[in-house]
N, C-alpha and C. Protein backbone atom coordinates (compact mmCIF):
# COMPACT_ATOMS: atom_id res chain seq x y z
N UNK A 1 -10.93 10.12 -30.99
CA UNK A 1 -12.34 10.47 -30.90
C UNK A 1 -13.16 9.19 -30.82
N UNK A 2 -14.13 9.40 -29.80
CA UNK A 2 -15.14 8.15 -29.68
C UNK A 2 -16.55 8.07 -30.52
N UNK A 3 -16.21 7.20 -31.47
CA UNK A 3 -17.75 6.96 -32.48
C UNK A 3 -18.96 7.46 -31.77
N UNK A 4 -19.64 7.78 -32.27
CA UNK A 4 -20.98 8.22 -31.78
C UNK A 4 -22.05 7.24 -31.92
N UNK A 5 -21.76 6.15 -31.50
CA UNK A 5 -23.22 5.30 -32.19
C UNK A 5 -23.88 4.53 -30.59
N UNK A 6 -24.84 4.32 -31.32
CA UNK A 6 -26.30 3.61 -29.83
C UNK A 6 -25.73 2.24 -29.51
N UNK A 7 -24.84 1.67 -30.15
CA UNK A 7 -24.16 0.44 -29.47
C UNK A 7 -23.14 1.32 -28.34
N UNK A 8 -23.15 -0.21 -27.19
CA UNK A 8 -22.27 -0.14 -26.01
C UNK A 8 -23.15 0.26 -25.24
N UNK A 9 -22.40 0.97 -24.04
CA UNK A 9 -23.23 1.40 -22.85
C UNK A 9 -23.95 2.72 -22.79
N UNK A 10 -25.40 2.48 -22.31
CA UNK A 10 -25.69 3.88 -22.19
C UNK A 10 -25.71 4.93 -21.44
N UNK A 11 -25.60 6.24 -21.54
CA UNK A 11 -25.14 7.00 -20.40
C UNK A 11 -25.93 6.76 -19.28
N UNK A 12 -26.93 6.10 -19.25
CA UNK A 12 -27.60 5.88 -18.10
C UNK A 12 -27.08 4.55 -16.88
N UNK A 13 -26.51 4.02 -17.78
CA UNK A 13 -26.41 2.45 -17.23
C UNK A 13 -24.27 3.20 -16.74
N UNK A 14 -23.72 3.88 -17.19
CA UNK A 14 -22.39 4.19 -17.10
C UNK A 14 -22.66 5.15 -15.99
N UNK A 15 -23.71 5.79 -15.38
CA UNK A 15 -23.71 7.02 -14.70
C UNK A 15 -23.99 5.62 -13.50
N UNK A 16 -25.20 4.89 -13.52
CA UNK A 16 -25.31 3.92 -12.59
C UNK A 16 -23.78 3.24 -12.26
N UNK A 17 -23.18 2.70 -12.96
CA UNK A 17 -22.09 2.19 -12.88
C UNK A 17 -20.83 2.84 -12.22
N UNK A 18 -21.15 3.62 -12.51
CA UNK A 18 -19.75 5.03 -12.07
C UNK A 18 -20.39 5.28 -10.60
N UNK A 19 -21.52 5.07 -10.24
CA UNK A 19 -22.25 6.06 -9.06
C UNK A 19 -21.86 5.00 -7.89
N UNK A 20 -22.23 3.49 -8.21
CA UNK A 20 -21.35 2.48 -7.22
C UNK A 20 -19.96 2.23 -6.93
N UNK A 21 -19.36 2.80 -7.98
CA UNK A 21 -17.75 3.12 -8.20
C UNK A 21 -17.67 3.79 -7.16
N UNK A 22 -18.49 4.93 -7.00
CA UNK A 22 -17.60 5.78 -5.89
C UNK A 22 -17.76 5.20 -4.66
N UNK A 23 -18.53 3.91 -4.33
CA UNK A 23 -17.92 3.73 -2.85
C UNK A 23 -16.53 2.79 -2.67
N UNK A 24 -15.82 2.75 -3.61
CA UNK A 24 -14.40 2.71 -3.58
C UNK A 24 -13.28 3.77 -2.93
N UNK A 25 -13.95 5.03 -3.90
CA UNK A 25 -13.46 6.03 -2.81
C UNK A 25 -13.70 6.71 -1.70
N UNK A 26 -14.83 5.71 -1.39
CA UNK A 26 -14.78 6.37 0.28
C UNK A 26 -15.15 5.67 1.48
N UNK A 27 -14.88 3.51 0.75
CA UNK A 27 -14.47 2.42 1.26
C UNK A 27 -12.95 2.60 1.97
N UNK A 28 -12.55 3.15 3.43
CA UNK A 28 -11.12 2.86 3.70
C UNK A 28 -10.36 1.54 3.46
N UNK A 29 -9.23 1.22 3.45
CA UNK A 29 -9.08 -0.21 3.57
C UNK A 29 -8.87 -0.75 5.03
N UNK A 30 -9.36 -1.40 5.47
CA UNK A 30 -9.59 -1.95 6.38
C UNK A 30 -8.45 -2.13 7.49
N UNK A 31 -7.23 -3.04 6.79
CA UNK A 31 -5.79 -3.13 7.32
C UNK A 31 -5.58 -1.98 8.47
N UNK A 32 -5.43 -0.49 7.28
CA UNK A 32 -5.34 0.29 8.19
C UNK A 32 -5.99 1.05 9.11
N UNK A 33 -7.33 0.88 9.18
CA UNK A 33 -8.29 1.14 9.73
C UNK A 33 -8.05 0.84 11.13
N UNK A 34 -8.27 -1.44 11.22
CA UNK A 34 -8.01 -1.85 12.19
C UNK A 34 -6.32 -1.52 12.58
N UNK A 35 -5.73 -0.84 12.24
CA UNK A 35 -4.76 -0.40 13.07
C UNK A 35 -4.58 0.92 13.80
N UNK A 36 -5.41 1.73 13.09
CA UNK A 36 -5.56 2.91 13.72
C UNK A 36 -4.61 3.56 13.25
N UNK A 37 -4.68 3.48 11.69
CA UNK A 37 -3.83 4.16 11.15
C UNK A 37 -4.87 6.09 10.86
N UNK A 38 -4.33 6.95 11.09
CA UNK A 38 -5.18 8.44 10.59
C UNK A 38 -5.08 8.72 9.21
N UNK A 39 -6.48 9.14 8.80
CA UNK A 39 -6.82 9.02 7.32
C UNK A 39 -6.21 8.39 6.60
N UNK A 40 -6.21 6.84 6.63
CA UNK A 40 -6.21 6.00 6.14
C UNK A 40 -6.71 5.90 4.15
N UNK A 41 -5.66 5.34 3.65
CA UNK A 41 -6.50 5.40 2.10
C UNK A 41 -7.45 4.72 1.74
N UNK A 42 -8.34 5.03 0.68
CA UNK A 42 -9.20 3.93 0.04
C UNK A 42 -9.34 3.23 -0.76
N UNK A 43 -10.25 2.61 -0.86
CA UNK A 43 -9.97 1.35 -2.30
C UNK A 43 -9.12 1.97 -3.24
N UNK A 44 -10.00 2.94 -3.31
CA UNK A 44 -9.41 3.58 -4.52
C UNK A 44 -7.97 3.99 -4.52
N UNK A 45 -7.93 4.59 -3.79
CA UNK A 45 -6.35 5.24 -3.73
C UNK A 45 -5.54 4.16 -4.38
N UNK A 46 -5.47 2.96 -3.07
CA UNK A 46 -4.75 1.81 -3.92
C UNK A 46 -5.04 1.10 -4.92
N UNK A 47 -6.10 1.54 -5.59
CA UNK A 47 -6.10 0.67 -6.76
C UNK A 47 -5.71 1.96 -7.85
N UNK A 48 -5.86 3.18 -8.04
CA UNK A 48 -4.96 4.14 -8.81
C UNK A 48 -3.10 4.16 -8.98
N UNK A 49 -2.63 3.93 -7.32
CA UNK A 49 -1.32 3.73 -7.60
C UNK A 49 -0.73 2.56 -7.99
N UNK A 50 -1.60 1.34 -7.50
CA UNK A 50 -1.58 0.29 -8.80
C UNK A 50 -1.23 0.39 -10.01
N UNK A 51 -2.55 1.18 -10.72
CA UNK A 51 -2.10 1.71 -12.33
C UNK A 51 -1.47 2.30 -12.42
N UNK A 52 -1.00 2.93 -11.53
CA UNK A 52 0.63 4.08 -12.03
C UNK A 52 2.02 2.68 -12.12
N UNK A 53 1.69 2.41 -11.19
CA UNK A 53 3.16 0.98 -11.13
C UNK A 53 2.98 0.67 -11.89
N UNK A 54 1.72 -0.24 -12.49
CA UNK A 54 1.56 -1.15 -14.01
C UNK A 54 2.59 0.06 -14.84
N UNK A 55 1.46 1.04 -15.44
CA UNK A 55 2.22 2.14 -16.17
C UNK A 55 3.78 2.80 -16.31
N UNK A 56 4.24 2.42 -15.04
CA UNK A 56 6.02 3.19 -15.03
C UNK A 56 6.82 1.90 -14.79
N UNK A 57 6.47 0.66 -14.59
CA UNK A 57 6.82 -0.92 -14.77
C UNK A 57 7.87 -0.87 -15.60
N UNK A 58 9.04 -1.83 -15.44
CA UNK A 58 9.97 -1.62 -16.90
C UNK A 58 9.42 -2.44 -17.93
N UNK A 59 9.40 -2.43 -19.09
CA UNK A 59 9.06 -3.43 -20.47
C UNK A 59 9.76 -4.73 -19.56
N UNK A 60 8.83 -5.59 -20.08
CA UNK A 60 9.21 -6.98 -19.75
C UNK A 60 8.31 -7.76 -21.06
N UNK A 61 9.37 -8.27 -21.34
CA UNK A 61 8.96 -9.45 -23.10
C UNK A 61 8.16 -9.97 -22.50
N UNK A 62 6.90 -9.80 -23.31
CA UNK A 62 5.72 -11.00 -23.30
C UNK A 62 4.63 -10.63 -22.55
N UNK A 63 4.78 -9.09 -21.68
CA UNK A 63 4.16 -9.14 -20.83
C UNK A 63 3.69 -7.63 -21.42
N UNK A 64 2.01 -7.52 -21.32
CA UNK A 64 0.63 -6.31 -21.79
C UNK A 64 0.62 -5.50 -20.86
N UNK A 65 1.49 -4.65 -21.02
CA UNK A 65 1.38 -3.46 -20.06
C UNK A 65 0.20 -2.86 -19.76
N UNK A 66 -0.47 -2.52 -21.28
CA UNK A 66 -1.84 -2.17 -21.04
C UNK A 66 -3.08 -3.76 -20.40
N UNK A 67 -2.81 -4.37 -20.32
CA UNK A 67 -3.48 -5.39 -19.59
C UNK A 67 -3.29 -5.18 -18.11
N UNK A 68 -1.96 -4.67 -17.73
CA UNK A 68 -1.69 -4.92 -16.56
C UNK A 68 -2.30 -3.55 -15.64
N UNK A 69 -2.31 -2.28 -16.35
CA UNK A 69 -2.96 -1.39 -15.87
C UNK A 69 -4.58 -1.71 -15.82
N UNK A 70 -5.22 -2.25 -16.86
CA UNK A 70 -6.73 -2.33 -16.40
C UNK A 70 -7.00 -3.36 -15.61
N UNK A 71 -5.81 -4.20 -15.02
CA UNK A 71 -6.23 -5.52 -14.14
C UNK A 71 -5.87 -4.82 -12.88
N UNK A 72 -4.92 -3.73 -13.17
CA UNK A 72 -4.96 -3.10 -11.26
C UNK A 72 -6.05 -2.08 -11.19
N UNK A 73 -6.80 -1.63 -12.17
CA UNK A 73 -7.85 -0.65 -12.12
C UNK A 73 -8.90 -1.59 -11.40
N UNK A 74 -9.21 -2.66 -11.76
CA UNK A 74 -10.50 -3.35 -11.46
C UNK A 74 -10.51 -4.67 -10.08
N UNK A 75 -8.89 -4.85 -10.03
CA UNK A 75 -9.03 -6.16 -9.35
C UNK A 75 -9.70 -5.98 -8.12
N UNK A 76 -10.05 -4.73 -7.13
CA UNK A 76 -10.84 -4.67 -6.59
C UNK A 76 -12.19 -3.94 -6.17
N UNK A 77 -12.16 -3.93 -7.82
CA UNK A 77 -13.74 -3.20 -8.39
C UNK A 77 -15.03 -3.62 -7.37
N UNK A 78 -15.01 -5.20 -6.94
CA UNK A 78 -15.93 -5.51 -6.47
C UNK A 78 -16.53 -5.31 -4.72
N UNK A 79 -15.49 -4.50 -4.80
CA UNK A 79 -15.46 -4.07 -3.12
C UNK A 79 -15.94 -2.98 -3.00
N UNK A 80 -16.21 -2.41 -3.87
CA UNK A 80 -17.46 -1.29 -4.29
C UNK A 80 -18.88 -1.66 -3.37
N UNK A 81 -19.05 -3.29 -3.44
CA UNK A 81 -20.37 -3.56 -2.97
C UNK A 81 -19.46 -4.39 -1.77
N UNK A 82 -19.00 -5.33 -1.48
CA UNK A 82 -18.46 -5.92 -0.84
C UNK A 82 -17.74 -5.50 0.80
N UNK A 83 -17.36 -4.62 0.45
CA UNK A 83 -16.14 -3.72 1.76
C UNK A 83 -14.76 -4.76 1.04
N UNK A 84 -13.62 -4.13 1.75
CA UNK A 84 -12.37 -4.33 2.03
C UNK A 84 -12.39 -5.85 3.17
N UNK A 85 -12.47 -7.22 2.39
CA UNK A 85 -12.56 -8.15 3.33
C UNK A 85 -10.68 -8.73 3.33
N UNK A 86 -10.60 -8.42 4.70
CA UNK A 86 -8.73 -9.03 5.03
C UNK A 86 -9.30 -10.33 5.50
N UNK A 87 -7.83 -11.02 5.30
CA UNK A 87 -8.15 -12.30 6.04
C UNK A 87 -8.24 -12.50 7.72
N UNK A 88 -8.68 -11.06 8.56
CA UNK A 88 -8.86 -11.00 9.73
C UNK A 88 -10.29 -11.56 10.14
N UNK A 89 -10.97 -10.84 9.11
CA UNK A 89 -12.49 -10.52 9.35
C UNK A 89 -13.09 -12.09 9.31
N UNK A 90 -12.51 -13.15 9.33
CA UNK A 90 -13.22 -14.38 9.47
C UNK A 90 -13.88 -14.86 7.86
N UNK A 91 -13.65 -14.65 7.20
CA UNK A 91 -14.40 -14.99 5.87
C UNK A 91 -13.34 -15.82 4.93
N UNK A 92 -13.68 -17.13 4.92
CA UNK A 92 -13.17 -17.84 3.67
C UNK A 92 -12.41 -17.44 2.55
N UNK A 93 -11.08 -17.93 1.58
CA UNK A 93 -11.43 -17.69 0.64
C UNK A 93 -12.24 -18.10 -0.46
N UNK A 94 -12.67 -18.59 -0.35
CA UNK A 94 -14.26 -19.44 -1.09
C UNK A 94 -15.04 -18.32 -0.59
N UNK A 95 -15.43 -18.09 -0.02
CA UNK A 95 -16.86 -17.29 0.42
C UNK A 95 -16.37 -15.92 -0.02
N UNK A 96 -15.06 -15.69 0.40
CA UNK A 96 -14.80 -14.48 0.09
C UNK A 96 -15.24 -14.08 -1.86
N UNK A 97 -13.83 -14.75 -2.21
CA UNK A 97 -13.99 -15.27 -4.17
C UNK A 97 -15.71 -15.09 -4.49
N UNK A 98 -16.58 -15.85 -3.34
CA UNK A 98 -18.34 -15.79 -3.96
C UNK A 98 -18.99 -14.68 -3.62
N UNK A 99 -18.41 -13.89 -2.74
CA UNK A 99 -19.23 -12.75 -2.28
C UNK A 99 -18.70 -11.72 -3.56
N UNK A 100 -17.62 -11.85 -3.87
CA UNK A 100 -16.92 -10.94 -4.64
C UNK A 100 -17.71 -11.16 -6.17
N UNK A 101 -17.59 -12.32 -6.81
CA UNK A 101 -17.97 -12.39 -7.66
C UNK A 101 -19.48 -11.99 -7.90
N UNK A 102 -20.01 -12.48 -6.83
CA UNK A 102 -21.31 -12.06 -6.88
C UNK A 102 -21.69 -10.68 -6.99
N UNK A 103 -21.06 -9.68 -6.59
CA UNK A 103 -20.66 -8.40 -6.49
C UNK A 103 -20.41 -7.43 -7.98
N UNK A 104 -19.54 -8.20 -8.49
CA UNK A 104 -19.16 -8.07 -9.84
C UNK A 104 -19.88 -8.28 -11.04
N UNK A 105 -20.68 -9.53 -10.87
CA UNK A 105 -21.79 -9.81 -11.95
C UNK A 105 -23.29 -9.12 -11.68
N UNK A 106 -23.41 -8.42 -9.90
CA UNK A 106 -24.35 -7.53 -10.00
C UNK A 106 -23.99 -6.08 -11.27
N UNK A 107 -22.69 -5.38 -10.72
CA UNK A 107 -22.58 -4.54 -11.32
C UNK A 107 -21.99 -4.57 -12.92
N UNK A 108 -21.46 -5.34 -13.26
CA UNK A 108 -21.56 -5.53 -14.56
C UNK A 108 -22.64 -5.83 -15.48
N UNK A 109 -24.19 -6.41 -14.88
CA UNK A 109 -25.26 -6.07 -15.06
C UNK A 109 -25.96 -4.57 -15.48
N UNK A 110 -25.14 -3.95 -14.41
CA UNK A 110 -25.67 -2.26 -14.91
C UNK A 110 -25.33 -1.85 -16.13
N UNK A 111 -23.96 -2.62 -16.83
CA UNK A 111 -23.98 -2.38 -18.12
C UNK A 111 -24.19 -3.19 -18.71
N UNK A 112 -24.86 -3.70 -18.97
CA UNK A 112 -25.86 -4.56 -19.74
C UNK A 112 -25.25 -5.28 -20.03
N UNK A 113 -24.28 -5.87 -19.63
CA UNK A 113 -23.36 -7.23 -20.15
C UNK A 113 -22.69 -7.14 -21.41
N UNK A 114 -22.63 -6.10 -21.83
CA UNK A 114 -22.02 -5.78 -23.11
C UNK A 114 -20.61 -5.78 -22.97
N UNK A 115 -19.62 -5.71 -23.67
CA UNK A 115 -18.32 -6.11 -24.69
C UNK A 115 -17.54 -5.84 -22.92
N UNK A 116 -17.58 -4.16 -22.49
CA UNK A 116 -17.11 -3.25 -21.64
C UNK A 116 -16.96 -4.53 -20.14
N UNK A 117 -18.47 -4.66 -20.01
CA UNK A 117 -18.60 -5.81 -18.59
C UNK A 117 -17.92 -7.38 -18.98
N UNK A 118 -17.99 -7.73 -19.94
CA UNK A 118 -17.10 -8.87 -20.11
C UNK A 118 -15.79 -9.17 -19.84
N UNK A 119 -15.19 -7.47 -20.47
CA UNK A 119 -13.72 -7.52 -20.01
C UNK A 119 -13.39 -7.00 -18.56
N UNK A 120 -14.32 -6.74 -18.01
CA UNK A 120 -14.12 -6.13 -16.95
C UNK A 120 -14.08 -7.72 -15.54
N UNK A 121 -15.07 -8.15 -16.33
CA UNK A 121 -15.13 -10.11 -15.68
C UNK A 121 -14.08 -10.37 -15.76
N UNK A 122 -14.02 -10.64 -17.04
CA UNK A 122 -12.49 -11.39 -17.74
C UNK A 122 -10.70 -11.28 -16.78
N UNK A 123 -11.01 -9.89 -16.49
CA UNK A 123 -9.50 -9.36 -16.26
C UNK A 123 -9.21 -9.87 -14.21
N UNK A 124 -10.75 -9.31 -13.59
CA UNK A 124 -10.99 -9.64 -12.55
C UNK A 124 -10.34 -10.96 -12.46
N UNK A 125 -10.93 -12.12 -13.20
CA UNK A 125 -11.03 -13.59 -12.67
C UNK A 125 -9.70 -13.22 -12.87
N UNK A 126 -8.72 -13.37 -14.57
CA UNK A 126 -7.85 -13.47 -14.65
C UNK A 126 -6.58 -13.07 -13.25
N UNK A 127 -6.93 -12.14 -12.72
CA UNK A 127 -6.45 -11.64 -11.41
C UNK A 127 -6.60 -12.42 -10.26
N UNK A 128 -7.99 -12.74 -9.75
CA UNK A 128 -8.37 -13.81 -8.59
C UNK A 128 -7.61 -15.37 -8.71
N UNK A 129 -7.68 -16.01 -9.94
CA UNK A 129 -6.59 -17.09 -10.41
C UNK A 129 -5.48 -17.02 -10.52
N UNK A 130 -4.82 -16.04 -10.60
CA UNK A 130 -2.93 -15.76 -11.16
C UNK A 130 -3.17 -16.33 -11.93
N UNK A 131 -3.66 -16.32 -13.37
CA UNK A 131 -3.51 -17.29 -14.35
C UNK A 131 -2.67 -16.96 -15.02
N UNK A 132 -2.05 -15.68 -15.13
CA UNK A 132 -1.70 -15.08 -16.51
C UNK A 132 0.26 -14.67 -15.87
N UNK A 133 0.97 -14.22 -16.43
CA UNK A 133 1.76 -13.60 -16.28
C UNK A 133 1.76 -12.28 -15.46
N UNK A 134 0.45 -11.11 -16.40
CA UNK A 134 0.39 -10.02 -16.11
C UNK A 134 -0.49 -10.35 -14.45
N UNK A 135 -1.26 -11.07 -14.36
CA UNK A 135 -1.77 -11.22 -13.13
C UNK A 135 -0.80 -11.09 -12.21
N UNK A 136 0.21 -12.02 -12.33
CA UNK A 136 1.43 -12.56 -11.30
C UNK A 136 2.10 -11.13 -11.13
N UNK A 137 1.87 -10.03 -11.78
CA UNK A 137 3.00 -8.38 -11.95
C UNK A 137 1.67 -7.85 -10.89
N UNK A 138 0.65 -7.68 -11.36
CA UNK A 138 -0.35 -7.06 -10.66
C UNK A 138 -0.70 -7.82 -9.24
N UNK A 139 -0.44 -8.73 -8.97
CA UNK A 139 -0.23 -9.43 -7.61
C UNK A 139 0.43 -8.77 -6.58
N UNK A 140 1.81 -8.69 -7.56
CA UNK A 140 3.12 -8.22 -6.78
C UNK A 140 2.35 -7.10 -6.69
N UNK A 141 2.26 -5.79 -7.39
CA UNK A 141 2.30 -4.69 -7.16
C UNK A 141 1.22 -4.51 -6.41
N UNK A 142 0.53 -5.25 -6.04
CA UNK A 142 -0.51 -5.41 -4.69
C UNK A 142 0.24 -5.09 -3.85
N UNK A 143 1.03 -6.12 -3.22
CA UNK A 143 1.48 -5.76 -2.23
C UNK A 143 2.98 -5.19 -2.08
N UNK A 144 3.41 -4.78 -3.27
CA UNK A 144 4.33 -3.29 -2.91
C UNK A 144 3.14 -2.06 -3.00
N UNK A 145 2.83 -1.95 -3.44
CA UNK A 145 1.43 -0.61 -2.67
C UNK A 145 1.54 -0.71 -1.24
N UNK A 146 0.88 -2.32 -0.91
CA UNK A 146 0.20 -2.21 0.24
C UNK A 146 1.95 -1.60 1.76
N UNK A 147 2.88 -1.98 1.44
CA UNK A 147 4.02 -2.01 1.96
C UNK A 147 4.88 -0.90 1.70
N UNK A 148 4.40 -0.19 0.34
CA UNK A 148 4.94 1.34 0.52
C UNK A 148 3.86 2.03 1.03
N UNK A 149 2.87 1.64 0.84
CA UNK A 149 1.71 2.48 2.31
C UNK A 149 2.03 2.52 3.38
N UNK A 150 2.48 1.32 3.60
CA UNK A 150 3.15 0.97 5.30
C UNK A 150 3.82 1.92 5.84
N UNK A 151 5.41 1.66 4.92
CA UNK A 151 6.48 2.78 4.95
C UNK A 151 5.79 4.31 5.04
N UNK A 152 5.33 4.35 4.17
CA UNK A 152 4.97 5.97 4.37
C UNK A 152 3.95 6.10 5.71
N UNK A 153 2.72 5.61 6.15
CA UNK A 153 2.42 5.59 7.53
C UNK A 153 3.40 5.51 8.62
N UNK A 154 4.49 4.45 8.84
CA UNK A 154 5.10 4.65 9.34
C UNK A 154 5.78 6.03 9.73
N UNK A 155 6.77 6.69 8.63
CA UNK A 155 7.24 8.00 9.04
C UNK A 155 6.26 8.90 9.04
N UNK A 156 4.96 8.91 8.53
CA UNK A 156 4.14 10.20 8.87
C UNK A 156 3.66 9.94 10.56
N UNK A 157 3.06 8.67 10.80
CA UNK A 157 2.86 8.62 12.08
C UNK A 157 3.16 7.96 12.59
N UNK A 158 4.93 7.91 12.75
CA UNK A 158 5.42 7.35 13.77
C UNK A 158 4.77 6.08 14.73
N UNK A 159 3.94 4.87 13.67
CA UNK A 159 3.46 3.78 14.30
C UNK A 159 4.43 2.57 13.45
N UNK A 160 4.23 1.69 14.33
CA UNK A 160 4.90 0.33 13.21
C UNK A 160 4.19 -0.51 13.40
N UNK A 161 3.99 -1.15 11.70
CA UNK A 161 2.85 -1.65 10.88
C UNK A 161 3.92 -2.88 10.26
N UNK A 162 5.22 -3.41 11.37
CA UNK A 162 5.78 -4.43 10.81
C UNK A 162 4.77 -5.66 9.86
N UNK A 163 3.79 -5.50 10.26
CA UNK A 163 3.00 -6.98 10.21
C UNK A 163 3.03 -7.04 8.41
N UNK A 164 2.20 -5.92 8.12
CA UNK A 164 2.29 -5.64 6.66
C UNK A 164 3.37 -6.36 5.85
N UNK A 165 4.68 -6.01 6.20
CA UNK A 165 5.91 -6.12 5.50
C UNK A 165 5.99 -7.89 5.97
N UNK A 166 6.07 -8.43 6.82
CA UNK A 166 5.89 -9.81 7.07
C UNK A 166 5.18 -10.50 6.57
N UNK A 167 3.64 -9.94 6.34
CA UNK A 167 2.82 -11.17 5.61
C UNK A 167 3.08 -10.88 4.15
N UNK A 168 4.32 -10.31 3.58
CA UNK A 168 4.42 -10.59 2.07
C UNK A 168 6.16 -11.35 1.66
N UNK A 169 6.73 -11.69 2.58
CA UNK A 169 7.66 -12.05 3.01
C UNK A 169 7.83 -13.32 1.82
N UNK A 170 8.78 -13.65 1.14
CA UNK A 170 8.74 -14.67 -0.05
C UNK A 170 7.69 -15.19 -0.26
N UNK A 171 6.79 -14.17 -0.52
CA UNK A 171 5.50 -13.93 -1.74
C UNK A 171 5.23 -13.29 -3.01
N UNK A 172 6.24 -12.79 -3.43
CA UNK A 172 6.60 -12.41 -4.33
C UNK A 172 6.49 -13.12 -5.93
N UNK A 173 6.47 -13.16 -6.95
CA UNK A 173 6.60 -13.97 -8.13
C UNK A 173 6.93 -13.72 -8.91
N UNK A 174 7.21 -11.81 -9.06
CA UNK A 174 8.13 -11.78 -10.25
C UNK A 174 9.71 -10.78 -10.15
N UNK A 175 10.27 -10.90 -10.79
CA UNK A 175 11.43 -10.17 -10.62
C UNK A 175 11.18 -8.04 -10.25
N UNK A 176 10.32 -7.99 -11.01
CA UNK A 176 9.91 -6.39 -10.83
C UNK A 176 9.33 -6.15 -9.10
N UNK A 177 8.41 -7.53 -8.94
CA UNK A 177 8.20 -6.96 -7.49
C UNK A 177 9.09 -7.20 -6.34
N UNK A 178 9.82 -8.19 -6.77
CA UNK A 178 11.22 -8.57 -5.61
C UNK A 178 11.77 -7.44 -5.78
N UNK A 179 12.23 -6.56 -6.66
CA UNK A 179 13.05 -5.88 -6.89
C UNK A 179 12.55 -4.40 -6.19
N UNK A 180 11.16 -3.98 -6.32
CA UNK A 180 10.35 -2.86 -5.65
C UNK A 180 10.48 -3.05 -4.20
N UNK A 181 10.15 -4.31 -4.43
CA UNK A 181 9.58 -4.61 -2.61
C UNK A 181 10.84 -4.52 -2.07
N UNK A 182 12.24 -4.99 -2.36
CA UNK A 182 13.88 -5.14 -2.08
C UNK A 182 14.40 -3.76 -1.32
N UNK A 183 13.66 -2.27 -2.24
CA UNK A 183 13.83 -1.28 -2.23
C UNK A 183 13.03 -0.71 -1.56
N UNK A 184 11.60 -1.22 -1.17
CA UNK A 184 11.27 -0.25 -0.06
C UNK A 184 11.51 -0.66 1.74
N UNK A 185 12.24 -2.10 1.33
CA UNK A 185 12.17 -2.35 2.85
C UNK A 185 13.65 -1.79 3.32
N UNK A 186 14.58 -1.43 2.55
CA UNK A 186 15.86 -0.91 2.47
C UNK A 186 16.02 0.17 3.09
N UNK A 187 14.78 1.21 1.68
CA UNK A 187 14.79 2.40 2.24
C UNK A 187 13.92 2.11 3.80
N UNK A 188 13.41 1.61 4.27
CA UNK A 188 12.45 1.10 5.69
C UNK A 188 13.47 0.82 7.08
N UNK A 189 14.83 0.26 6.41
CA UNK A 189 16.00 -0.05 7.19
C UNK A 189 16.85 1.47 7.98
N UNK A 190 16.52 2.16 6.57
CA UNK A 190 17.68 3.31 6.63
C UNK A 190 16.79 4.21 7.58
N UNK A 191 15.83 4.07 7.41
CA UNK A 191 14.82 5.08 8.58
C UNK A 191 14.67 5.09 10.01
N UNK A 192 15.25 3.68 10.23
CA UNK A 192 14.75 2.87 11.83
C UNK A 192 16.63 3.57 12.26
């Protein structure tokens, strides 16, 4: 049960907050867009099956499971205001990192900068830097999302989206995502 008290956010500033949220879900991601992939997912999508991977992840010593689910909930919170910028679209990563951030400290504003928007900063950067361990898990599982999206576009519509699976090609950093990513390009083998 959640305390009832006038500290934290108020339902006004959480309804604002939640109301820019939703153009996550109905931001496509871009990748597949410019490919002409049909109904393509959105921010959101991939940032939900994110938190399911964090969540069904095996235990690994040392490493905050629950950290790792709210760093795939948010790492691309800021594309809410931003769009889905790939490294096609011509934009820096410097400019990119400033548009983003800038993005983030608008809407963490809506909640008044309280405890909630701090960690919500906090986990972001921690993510944009790889600083952390759990960053380096939530990295990976970036792009096993983005590459079991692939796979599954692929057999629904019969297009190939090799490129995907190439630009993550010994990018990898931890054993859980070598090991995901190992397994979907396998099962990707057995299909062709």
């Amino acid at each position: 049960m959640f305390p009832s008290s006038s500290s934290g956010v108020s339902p006004s500033a959480a309804v604002d907050f939640l109301s820019l949220c939703r153009n996550l879900k109905t931001t496509k991601r871009t990748g597949w867009v410019r490919r002409g992939v049909c109904g393509p997912e959105s921010v959101a999508d991939h940032m939900y099956r994110m938190g399911i991977m964090a969540l069904i992840a095996p235990d690994i010593p040392g490493i905050n499971r629950d950290r790792c689910v709210k760093m795939a909930i948010v790492h691309d919170i800021a594309e809410a205001i931003v769009g889905d910028i790939t490294p096609f679209d011509g934009v820096s990563k410097l400019e990119k990192s400033r548009m983003e951030k800038e993005a983030l400290d608008h809407m963490c504003k809506l909640l008044g900068g309280e405890s909630r928007a701090k960690k919500i900063v906090e986990l972001w950067t921690e993510y944009e830097e790889n600083s952390s361990p759990e960053a380096k898990i939530v990295k990976d599982f970036d792009k096993v999302e983005m590459i079991l999206q692939a796979l599954e576009y692929e057999k629904e519509q019969e297009i190939d989206l090799d490129e995907f699976f190439q630009s993550t090609v010994g990018k990898f950093q931890t054993d859980v995502g070598r090991a995901w990513a190992t397994e979907i390009v396998s099962r990707r083998k057995k299909s062709d």
